[in-house]
Protein backbone atom coordinates (compact mmCIF):
# COMPACT_ATOMS: atom_id res chain seq x y z
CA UNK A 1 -39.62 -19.84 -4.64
CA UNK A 2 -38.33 -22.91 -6.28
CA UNK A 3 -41.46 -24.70 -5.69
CA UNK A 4 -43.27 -22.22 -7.32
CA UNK A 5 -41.21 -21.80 -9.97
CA UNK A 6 -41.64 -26.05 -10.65
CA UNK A 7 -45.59 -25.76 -10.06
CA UNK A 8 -45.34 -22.93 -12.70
CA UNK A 9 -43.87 -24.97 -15.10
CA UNK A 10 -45.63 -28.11 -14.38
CA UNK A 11 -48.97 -26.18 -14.42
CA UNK A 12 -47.76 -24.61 -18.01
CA UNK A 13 -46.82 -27.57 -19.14
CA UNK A 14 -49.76 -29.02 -18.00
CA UNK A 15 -52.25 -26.44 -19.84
CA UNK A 16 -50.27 -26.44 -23.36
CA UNK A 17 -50.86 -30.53 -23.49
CA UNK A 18 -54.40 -29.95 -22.64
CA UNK A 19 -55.10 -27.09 -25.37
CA UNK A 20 -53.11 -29.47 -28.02
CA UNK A 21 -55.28 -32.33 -26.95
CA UNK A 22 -58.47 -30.00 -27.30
CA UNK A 23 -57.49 -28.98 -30.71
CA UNK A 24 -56.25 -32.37 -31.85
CA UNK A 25 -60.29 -33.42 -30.74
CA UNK A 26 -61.82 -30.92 -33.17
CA UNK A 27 -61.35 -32.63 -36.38
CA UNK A 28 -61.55 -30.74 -39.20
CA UNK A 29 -62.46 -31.59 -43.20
CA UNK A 30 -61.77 -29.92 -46.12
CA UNK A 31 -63.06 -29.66 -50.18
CA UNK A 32 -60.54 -28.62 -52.92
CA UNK A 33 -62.47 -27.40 -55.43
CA UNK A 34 -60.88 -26.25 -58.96
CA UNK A 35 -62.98 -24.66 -61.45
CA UNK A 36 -61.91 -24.58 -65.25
CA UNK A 37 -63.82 -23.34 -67.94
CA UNK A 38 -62.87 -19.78 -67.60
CA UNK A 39 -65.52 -18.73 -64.52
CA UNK A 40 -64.02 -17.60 -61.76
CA UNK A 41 -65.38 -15.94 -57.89
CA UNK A 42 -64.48 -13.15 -56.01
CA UNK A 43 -65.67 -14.78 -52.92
CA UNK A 44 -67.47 -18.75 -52.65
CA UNK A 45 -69.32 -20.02 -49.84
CA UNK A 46 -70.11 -23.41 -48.73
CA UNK A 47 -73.63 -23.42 -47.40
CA UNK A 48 -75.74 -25.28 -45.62
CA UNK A 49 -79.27 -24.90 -43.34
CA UNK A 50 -78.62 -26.13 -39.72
CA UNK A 51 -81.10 -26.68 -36.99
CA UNK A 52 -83.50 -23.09 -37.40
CA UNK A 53 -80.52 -20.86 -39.38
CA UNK A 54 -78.04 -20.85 -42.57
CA UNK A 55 -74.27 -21.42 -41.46
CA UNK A 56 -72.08 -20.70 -44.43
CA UNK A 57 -68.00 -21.17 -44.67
CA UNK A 58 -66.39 -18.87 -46.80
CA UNK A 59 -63.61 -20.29 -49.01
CA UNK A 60 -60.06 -19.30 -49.46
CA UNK A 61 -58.58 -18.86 -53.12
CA UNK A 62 -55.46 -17.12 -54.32
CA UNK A 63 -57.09 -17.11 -57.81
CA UNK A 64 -60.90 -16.75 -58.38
CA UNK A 65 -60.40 -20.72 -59.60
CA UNK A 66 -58.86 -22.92 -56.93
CA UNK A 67 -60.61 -23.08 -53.79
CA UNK A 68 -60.68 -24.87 -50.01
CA UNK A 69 -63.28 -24.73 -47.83
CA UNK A 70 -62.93 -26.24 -44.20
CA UNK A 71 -65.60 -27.66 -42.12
CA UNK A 72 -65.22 -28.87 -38.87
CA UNK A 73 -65.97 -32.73 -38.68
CA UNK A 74 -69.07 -32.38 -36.00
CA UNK A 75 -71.12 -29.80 -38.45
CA UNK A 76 -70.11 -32.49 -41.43
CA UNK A 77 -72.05 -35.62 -39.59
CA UNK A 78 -75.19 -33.52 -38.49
CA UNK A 79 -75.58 -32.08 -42.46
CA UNK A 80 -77.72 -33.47 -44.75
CA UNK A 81 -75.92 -31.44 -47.31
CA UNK A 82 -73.94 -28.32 -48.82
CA UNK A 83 -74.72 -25.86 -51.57
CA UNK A 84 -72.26 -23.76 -53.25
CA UNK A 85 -73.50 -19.77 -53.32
CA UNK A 86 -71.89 -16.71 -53.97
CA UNK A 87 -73.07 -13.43 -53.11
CA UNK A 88 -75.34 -12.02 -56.40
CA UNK A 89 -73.94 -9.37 -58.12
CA UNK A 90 -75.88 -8.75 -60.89
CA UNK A 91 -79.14 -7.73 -59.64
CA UNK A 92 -82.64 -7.67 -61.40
CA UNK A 93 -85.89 -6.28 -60.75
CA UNK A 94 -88.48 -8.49 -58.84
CA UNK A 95 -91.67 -8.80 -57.83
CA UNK A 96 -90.37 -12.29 -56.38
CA UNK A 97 -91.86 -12.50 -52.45
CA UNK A 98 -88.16 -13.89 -51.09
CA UNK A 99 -85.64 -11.69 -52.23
CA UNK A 100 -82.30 -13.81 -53.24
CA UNK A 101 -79.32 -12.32 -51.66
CA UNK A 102 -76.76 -14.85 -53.40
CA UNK A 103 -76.02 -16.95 -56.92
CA UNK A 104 -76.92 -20.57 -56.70
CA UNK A 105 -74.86 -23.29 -58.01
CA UNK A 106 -75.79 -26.43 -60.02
CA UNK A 107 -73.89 -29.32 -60.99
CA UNK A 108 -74.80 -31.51 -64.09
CA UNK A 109 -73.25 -35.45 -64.78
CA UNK A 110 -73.66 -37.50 -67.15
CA UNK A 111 -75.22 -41.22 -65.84
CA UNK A 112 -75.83 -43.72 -68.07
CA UNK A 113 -76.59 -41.89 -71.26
CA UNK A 114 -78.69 -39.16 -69.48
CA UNK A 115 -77.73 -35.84 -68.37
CA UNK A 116 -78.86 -35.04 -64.35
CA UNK A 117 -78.65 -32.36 -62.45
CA UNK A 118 -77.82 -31.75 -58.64
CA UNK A 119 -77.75 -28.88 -56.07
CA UNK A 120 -75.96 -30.71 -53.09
CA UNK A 121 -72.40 -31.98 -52.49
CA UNK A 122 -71.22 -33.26 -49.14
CA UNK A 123 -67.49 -34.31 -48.02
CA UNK A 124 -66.38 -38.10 -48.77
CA UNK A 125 -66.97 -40.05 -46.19
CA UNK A 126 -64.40 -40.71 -43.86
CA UNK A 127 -61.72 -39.22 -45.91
CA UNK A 128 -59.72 -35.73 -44.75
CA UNK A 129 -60.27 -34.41 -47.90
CA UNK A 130 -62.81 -34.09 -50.82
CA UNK A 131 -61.67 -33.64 -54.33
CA UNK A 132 -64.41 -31.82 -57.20
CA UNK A 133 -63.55 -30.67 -60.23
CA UNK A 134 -65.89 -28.35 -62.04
CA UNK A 135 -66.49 -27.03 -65.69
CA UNK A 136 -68.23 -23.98 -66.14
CA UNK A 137 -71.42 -24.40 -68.77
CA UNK A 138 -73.51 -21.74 -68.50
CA UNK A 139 -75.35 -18.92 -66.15
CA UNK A 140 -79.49 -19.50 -66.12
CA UNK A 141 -82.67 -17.05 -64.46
CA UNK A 142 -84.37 -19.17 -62.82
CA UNK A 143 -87.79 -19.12 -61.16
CA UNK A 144 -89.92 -20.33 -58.89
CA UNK A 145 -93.88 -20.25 -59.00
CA UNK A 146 -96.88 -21.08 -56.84
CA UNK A 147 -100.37 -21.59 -57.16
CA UNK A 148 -102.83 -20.55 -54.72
CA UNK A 149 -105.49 -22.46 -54.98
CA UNK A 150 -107.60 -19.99 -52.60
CA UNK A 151 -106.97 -17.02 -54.32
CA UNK A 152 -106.54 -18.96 -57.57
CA UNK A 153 -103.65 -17.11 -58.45
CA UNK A 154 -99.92 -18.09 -59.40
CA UNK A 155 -97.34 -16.25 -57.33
CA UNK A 156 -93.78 -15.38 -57.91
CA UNK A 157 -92.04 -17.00 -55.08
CA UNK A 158 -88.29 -16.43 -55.59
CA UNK A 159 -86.06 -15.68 -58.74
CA UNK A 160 -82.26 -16.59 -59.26
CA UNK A 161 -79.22 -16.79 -61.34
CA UNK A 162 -77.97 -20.15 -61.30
CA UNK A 163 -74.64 -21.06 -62.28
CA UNK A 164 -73.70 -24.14 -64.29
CA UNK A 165 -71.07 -26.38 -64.10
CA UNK A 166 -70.32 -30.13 -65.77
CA UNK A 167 -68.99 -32.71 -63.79
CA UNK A 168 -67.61 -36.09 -62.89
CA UNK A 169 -70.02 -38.12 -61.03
CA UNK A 170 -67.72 -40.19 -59.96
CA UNK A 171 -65.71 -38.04 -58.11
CA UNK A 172 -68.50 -37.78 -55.41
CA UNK A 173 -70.96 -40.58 -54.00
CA UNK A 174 -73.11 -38.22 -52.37
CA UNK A 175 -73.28 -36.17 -55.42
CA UNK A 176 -73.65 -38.82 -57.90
CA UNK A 177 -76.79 -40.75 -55.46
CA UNK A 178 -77.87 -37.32 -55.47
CA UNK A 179 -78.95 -36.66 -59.34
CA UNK A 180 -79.84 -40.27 -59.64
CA UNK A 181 -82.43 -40.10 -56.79
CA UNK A 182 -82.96 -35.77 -56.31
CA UNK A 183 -83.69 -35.25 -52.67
CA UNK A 184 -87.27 -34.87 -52.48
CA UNK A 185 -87.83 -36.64 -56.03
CA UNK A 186 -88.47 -40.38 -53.79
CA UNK A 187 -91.99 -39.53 -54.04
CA UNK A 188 -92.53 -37.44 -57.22
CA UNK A 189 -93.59 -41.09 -59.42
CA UNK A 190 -95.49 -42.04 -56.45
CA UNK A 191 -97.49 -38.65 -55.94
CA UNK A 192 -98.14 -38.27 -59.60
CA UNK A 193 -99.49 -41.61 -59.97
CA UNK A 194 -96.81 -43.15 -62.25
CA UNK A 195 -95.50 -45.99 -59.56
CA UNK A 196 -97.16 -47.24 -56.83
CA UNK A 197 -96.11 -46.81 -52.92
CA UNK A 198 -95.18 -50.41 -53.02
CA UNK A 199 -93.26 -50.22 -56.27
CA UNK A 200 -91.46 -46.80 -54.58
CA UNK A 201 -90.60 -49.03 -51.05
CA UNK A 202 -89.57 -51.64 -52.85
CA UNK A 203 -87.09 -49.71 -55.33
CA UNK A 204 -85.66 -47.64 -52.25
CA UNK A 205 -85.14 -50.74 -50.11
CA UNK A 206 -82.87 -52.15 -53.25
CA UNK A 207 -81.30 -49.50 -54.04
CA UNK A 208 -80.23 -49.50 -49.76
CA UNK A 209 -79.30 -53.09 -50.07
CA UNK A 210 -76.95 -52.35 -52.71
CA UNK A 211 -75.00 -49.23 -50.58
CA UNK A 212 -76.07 -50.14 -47.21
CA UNK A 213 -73.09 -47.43 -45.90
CA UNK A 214 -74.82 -44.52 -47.68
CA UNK A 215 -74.80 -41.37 -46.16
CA UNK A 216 -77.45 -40.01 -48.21
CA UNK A 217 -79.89 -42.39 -48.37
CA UNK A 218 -80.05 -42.25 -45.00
CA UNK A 219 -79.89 -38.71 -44.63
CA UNK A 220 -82.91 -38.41 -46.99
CA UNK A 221 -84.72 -41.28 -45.16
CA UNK A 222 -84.66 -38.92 -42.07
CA UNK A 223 -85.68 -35.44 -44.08
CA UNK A 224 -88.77 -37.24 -45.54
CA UNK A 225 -90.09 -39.50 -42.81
CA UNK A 226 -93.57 -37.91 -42.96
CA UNK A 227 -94.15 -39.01 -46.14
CA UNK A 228 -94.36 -42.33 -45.15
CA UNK A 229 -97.99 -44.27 -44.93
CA UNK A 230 -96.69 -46.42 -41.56
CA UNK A 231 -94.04 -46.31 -38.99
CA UNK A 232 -93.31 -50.40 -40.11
CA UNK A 233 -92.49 -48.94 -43.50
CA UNK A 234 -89.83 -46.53 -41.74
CA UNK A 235 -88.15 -49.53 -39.66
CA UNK A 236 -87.95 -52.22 -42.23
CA UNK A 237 -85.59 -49.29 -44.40
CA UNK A 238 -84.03 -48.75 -41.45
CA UNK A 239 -82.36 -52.13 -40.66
CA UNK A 240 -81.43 -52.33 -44.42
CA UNK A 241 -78.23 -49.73 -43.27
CA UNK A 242 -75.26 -50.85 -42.36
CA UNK A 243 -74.65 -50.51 -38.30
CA UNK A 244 -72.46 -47.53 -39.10
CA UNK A 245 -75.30 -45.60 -40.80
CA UNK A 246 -77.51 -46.59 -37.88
CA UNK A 247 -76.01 -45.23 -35.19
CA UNK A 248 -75.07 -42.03 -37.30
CA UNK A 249 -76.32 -38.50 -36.56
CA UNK A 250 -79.09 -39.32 -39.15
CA UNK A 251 -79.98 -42.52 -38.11
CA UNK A 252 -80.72 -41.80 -34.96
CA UNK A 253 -83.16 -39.11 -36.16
CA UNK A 254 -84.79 -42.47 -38.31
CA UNK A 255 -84.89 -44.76 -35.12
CA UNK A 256 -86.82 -42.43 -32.82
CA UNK A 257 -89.33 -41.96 -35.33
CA UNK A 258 -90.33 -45.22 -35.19
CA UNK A 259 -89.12 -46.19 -31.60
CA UNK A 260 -89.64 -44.38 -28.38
CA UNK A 261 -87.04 -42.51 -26.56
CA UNK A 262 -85.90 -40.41 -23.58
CA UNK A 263 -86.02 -36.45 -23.23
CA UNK A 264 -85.74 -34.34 -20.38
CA UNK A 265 -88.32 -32.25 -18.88
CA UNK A 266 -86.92 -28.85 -20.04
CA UNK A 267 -87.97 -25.40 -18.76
CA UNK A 268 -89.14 -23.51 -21.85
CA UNK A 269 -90.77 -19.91 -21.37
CA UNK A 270 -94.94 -19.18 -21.73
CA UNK A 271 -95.87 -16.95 -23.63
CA UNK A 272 -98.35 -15.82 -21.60
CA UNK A 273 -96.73 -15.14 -18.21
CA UNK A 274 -93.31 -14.97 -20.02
CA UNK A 275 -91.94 -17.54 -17.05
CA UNK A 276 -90.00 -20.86 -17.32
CA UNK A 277 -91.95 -23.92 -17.28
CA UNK A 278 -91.01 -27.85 -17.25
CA UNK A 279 -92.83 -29.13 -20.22
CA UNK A 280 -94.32 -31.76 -18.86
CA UNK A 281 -96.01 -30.64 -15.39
CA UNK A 282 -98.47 -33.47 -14.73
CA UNK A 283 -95.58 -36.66 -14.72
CA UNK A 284 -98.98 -38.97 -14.14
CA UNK A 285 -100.25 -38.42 -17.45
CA UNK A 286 -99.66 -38.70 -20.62
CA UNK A 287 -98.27 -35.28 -22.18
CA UNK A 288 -98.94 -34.39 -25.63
CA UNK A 289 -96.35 -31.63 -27.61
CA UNK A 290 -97.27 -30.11 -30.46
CA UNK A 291 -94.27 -28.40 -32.48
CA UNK A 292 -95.82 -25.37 -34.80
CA UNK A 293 -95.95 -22.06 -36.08
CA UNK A 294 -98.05 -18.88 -36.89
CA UNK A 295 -96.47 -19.32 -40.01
CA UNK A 296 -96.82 -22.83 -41.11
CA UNK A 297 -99.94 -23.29 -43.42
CA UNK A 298 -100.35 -27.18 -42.04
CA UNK A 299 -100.06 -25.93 -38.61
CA UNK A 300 -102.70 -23.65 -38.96
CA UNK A 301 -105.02 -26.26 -40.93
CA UNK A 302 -104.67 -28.58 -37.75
CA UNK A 303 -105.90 -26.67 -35.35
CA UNK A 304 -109.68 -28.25 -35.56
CA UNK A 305 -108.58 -31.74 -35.38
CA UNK A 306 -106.54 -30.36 -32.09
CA UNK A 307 -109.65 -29.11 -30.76
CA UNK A 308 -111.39 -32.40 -31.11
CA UNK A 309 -108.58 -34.01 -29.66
CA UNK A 310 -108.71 -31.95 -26.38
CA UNK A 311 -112.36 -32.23 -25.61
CA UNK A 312 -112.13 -36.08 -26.23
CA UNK A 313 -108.79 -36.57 -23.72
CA UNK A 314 -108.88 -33.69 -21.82
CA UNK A 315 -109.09 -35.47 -18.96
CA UNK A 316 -106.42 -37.47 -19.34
CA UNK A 317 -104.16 -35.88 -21.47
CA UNK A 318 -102.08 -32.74 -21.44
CA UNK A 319 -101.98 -30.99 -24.49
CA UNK A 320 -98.91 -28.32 -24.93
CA UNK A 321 -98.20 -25.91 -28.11
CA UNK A 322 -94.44 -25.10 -28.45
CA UNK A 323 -94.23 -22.69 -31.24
CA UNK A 324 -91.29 -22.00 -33.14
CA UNK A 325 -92.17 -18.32 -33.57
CA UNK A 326 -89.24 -15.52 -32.98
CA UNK A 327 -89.45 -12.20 -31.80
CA UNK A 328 -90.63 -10.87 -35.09
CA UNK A 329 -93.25 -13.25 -35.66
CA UNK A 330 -94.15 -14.36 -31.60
CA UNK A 331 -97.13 -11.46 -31.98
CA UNK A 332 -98.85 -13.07 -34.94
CA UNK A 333 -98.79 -16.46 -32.63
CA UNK A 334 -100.73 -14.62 -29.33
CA UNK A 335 -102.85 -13.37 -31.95
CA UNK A 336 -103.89 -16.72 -33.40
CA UNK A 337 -104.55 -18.14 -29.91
CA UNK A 338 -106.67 -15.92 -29.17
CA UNK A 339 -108.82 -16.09 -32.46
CA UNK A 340 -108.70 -19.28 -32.08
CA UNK A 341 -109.71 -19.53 -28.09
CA UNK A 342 -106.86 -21.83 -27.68
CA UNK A 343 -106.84 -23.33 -24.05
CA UNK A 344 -104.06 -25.38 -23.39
CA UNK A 345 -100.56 -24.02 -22.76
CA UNK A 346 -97.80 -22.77 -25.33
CA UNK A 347 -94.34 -22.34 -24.84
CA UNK A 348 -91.71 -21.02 -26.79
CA UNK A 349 -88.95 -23.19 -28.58
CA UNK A 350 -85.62 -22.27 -27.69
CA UNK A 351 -83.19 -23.06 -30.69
CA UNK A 352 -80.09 -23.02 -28.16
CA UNK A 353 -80.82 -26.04 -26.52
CA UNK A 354 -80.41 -28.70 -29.02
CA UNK A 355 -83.91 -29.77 -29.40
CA UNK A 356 -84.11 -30.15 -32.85
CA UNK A 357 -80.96 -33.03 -32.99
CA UNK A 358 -82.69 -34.79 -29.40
CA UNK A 359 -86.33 -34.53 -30.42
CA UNK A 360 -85.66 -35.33 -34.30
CA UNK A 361 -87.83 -31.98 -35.97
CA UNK A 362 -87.21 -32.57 -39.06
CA UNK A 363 -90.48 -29.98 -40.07
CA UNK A 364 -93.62 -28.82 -38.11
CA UNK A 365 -96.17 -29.52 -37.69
CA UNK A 366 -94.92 -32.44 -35.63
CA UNK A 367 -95.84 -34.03 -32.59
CA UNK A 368 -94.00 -36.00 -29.47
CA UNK A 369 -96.63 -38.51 -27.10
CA UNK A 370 -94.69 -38.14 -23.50
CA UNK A 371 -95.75 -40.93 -21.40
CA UNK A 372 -95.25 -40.68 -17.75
CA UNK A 373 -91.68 -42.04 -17.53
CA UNK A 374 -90.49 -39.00 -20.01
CA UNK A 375 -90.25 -41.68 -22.92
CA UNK A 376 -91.23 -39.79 -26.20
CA UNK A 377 -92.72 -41.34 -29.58
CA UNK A 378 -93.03 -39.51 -32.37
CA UNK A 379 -97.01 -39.72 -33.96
CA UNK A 380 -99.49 -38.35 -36.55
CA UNK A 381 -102.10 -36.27 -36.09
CA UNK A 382 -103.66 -36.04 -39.86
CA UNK A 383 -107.20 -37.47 -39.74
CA UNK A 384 -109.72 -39.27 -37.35
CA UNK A 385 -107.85 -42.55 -37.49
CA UNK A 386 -104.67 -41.51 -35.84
CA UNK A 387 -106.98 -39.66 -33.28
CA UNK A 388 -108.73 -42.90 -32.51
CA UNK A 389 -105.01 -44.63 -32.42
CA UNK A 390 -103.45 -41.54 -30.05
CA UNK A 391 -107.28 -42.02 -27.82
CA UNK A 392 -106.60 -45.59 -27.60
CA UNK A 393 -102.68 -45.41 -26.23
CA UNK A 394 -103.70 -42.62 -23.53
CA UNK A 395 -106.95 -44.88 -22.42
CA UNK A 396 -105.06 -47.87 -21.78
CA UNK A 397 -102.61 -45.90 -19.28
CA UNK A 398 -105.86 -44.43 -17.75
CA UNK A 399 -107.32 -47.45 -17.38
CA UNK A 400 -104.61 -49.24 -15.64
């Protein structure tokens, strides 16, 4: 009896050190937010788009002004960023496509003379909590348009109210490097002709040597990697980070863009035969996987120089769709393989097993070159000369 009262106790004891340990593991962040300026929330959400889905954390206030969101510290390193919403409650009539289920927020600073504008905030690095202070300008309708060059027609996309707010740069690296550089503004001057892609590499790679530790240039490095003209281009930015930034969540989305690296040969479910399949089934040849969508525009447009590439490597290459349709859309995809007499397999994506963070999608279409010991490189497949370069890789390994 006594023994099992002491193993009871022991075992107790035992279990309460390891939940403690377990919860001291799970580091968690916070924001303090404090709004002035008279505008104040019912409820507040910190937002942010993760892997295939929207994970919001709802904030706590005792006032409508003074808020604190917490986040734990895993979600923080895999985010490129967070957006303030709150649920709209002053609803308009629409003939917007995307209905808008919540308020946006948008910050403005003041940067040498000139007033920017942001949507993103993220934590302070490596501190337990993040400190923003907010004044409360104004509430704006906002749209967004786009033209349809096939139909020649401009669409109404999506319409919001936005909400205002001043702030201190200052108070937030991420935010400030935000409205200096806007996250997908890299390549506006370089797309609309007014710098070239060597005057944009070159600006970027100073602006990296002067904050090698920044989380959001690399963050944005990894969320616009297909906009670069070579892989080289990708590396040389890459080695400009600190070692830190490197090895971060982010940076090792950058590194296997440009570098090859392991996966495992994952059963994933056909769509045909609705059974589990490895995705690689032939480990003596080269394996080709092709992330897209019934959906996605680009994905669609591909499909001809896919063709081309299966009746030139057929024989020595296996080609593999893995679409990232859902239930509600997975009908639409059977229906474009057959109008499109697709012959090689397709598999479904499965968004629980972390495929997104260990093969680095950042968007679709996108494709992964398998080679026979399950090392994966990311490539392009946009006109005849990457076909030639993908022909040339799989002919040397059929050749020796």
């Amino acid at each position: 009896m006594k023994k099992a009262i002491l193993f009871g106790l022991v075992f107790g004891l035992f279990y309460s050190c390891a939940q403690k340990q377990e919860q001291e593991q799970t580091l968690y962040r916070t924001l303090e937010l404090n709004i002035i300026g008279g505008k104040m929330y019912d409820e507040l959400f910190l937002r942010t788009f993760s892997a295939d889905r929207t994970v919001s954390f709802a904030g706590e206030t005792v006032n409508g002004y003074q808020w604190t969101f917490t986040v734990p510290d895993s979600v923080i390193q895999k985010t490129a960023s967070f957006s303030l919403r709150s649920p709209e409650t002053t609803p308009f009539p629409t003939t917007a496509i995307v209905p808008t289920d919540s308020r946006f927020t948008t910050f403005l600073g003041v940067i040498d003379g000139d007033t920017l504008r942001a949507s993103s905030i993220h934590f302070d690095k490596n501190e337990l909590v993040t400190y923003l202070t907010l004044e409360f300008s104004r509430t704006v309708r906002e749209h967004n348009y786009q033209y349809f060059s096939e139909l020649d027609t401009t669409v109404l996309i999506q319409e919001w109210y936005a909400d205002y707010f001043f702030v201190n740069p200052n108070q937030n690296a991420f935010l400030k490097e935000n409205m200096i550089d806007w996250s997908f503004g890299f390549f506006v001057d370089y797309f609309e002709g007014v710098k070239s892609y060597d005057d944009y590499l070159a600006e970027l790679a100073s602006k990296i040597k002067k904050n090698p530790n920044s989380f959001y240039y690399i963050s944005r490095l990894a969320s616009t990697l297909h906009f670069y003209k070579s892989k080289d281009d990708v590396e040389r930015l890459f080695y400009l980070f600190s070692e830190e930034m490197q090895r971060s969540h982010f940076g090792q989305i950058v590194r296997r863009h440009f570098s090859p690296f392991k996966i495992d040969n994952v059963l994933l479910i056909n769509i045909n035969t609705n059974k589990a399949e490895k995705i690689v089934k032939n480990s003596d040849r080269y394996t080709l996987l092709m992330l897209s969508a019934s959906w996605c525009a680009p994905c669609r447009n591909s499909i001809p120089l896919l063709k081309e590439v299966h009746e030139k490597m057929s024989e020595f290459l296996d080609m593999v769709y893995i679409t990232m349709d859902d239930e509600s859309t997975l009908s639409d995809w059977k229906e474009l393989m057959r109008s499109e007499n697709i012959s090689w397999r397709s598999l479904l994506f499965d968004v629980n097993m972390g495929l997104h963070a260990s093969w680095s999608i950042i968007g679709i279409p996108d494709y992964l070159l398998v080679n026979p010991n399950m090392e994966a490189r990311k490539i392009r497949l946009r006109d005849e000369n990457d076909v030639n370069n993908l022909y040339s890789i799989v002919r040397h390994k059929n050749e020796n």
